[in-house]
Protein backbone atom coordinates (compact mmCIF):
# COMPACT_ATOMS: atom_id res chain seq x y z
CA UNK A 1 0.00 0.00 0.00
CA UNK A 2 2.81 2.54 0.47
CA UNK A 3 4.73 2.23 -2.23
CA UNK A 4 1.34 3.12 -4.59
CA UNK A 5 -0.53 5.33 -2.40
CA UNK A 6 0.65 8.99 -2.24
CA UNK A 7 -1.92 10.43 -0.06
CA UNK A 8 0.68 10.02 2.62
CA UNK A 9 3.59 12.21 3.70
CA UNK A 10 7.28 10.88 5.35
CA UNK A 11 7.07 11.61 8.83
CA UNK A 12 10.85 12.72 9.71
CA UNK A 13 13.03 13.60 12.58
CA UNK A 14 14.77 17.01 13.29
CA UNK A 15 17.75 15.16 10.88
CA UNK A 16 15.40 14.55 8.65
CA UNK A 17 15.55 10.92 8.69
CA UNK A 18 12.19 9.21 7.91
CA UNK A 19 10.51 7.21 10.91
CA UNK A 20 6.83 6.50 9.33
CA UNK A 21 4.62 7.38 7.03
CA UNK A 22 1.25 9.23 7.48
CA UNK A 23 -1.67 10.15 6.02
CA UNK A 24 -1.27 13.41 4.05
CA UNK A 25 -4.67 15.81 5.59
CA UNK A 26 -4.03 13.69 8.87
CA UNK A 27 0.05 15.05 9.20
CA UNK A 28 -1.53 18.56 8.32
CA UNK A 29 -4.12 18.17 11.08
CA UNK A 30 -2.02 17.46 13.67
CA UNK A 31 1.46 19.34 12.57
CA UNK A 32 3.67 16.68 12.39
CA UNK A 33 7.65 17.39 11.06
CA UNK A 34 7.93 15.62 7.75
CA UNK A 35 9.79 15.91 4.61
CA UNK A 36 8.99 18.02 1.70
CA UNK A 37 10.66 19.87 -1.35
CA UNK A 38 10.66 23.43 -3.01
CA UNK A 39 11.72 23.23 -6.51
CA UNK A 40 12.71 26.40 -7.87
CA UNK A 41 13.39 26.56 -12.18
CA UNK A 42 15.14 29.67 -12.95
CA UNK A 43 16.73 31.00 -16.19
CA UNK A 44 18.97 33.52 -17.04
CA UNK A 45 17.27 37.18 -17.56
CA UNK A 46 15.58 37.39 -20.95
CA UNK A 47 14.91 41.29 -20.47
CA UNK A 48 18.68 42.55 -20.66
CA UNK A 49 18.86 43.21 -16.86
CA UNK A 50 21.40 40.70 -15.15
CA UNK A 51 20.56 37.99 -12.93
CA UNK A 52 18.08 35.35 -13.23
CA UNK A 53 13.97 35.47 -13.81
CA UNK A 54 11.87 33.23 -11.76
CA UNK A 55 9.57 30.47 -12.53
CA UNK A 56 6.33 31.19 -10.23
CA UNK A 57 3.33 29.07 -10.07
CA UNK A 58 -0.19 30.93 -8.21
CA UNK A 59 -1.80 27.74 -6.60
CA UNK A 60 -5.09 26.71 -7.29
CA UNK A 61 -7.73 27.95 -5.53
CA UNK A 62 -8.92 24.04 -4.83
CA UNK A 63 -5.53 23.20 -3.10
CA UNK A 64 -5.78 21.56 0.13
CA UNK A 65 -4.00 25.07 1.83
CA UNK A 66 -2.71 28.14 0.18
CA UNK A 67 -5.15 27.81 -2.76
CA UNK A 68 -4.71 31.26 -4.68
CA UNK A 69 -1.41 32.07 -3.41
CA UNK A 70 2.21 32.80 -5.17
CA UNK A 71 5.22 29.64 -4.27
CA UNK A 72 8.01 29.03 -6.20
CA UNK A 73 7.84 26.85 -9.03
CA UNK A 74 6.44 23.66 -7.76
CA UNK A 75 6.19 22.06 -3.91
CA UNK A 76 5.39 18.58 -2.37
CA UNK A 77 6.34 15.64 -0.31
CA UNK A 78 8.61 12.87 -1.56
CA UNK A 79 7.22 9.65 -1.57
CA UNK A 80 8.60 6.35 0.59
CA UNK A 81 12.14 5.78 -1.24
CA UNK A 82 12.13 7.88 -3.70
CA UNK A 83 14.92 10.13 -4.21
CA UNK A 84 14.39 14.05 -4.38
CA UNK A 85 15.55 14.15 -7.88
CA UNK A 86 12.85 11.82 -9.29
CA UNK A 87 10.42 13.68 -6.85
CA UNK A 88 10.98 16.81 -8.26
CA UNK A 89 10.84 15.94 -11.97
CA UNK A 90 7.79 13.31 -11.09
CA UNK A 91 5.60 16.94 -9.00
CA UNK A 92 6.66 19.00 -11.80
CA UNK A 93 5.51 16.78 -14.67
CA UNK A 94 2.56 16.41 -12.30
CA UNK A 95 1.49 19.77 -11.51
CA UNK A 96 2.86 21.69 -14.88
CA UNK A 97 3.59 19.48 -17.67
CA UNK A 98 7.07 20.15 -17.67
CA UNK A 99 10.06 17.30 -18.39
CA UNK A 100 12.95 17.98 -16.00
CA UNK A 101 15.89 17.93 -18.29
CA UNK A 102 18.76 19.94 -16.66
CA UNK A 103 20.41 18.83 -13.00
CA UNK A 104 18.71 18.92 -9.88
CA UNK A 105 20.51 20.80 -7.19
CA UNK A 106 19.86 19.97 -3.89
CA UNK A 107 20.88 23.70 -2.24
CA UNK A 108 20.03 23.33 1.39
CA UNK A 109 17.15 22.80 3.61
CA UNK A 110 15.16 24.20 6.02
CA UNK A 111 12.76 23.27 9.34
CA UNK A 112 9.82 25.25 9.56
CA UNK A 113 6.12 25.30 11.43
CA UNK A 114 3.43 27.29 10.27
CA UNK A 115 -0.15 27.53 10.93
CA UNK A 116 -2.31 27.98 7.73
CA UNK A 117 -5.80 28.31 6.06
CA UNK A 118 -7.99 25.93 6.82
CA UNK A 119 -6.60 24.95 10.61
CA UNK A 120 -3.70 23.04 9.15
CA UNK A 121 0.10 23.08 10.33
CA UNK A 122 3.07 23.18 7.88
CA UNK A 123 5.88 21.80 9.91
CA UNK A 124 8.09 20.55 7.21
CA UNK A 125 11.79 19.65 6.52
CA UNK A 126 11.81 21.33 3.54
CA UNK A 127 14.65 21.23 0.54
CA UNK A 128 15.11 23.38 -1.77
CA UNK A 129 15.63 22.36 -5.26
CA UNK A 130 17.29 24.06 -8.02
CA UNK A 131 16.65 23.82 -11.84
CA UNK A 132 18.31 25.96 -14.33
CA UNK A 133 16.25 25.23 -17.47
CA UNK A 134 15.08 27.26 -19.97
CA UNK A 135 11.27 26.45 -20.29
CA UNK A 136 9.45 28.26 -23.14
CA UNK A 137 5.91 26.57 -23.24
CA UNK A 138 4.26 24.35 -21.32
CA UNK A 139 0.67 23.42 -19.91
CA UNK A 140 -0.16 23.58 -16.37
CA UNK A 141 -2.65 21.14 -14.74
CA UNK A 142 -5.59 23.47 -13.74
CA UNK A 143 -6.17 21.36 -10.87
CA UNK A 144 -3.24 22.15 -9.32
CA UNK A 145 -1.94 25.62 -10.70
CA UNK A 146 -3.89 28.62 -11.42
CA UNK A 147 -1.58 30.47 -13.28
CA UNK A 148 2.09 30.94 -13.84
CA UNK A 149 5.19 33.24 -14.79
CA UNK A 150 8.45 34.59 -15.34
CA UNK A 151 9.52 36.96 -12.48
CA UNK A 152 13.12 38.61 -12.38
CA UNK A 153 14.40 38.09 -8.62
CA UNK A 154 14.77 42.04 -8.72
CA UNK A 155 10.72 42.36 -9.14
CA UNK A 156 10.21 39.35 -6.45
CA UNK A 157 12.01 41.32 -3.67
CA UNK A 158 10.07 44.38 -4.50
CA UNK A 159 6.86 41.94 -4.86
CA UNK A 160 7.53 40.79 -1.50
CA UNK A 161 7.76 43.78 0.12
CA UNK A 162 4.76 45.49 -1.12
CA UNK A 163 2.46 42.71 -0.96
CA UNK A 164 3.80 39.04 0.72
CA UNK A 165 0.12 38.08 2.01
CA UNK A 166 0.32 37.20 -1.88
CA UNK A 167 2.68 34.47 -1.43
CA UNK A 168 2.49 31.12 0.28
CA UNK A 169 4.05 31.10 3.67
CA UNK A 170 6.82 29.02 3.03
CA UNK A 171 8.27 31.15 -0.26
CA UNK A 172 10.62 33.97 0.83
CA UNK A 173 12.80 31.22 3.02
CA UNK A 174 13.14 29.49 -0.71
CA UNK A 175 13.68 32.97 -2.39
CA UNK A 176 15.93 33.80 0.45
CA UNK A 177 18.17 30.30 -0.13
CA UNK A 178 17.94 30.75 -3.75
CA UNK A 179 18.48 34.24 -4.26
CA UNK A 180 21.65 33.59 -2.08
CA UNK A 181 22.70 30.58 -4.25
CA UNK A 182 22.43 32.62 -7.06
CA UNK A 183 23.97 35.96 -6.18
């Protein structure tokens, strides 16, 4: 059952090693630590400015939590033994259509707890992901992303500090990590 169900989440410690599994809504519930990713795909600036622009997805307003809200590219929960490359490029097929082609950097990771819509906890070890790929169409699955876009990291500080109720709770720790990566 837990190799083919993924309505469940890897329940970690504060090392992030895994020590059960749990039911997705049910780890949510009750707020307990378990793994997750933040894949970020970024490209080199296509306006003439340095630096790099920003893959952003706006979640879908029928999301378990954080439905209309900006995150980086794509987030989720690895499933029992799989590795966070073939997580990422399985959630990003997934949720936009996209085929992973370039590396998968694992940058760094994370612990946080947050309380969010609906009475559910984030407490997640969370690692970031980095993609450097050049995407210039694709097809996002409506049921998971309500729209998308290219942002230049100079426009997502500004973004951020004009409006971040707009973005998901989790996102300026990634743009923080990335953004550093990057500089």
């Amino acid at each position: 059952m837990l190799g083919t169900n993924k309505q469940y989440v890897v329940l970690c410690d504060e090392e992030g090693q895994a020590i059960a599994t749990k039911d997705k809504l049910q780890a949510h519930i009750d707020g307990d630590l378990h793994l997750a990713f933040s894949v970020q795909i970024c490209r080199p600036a296509q306006d003439g400015r340095t630096g790099y622009e920003w893959l952003l997805q706006q979640r879908a307003m029928n999301k378990y939590h954080s439905g209309g809200l900006w995150a980086n590219t794509c987030c989720s929960h690895p499933l029992l033994d799989e590795t966070l490359p073939q997580a990422c490029q399985r959630r990003v097929q997934e949720e936009l259509n996209i085929t992973v082609t370039a590396q998968v950097q694992t940058l760094t990771h994370f612990i946080y707890h947050a309380a969010l819509d609906n009475q559910l906890i984030e407490h997640e070890y969370d690692y970031i992901l980095l993609v450097e790929q050049d995407i210039q169409q694709f097809c996002p699955n409506s049921d998971e992303v309500m729209a998308t876009q290219w942002c230049h990291s100079d426009d997502i500080q500004a973004w951020l500090k004009t409006k971040p109720e707009q973005f998901a709770v989790w996102f300026e720790q990634v743009f923080t990590r990335v953004n550093t990566y990057l500089d």
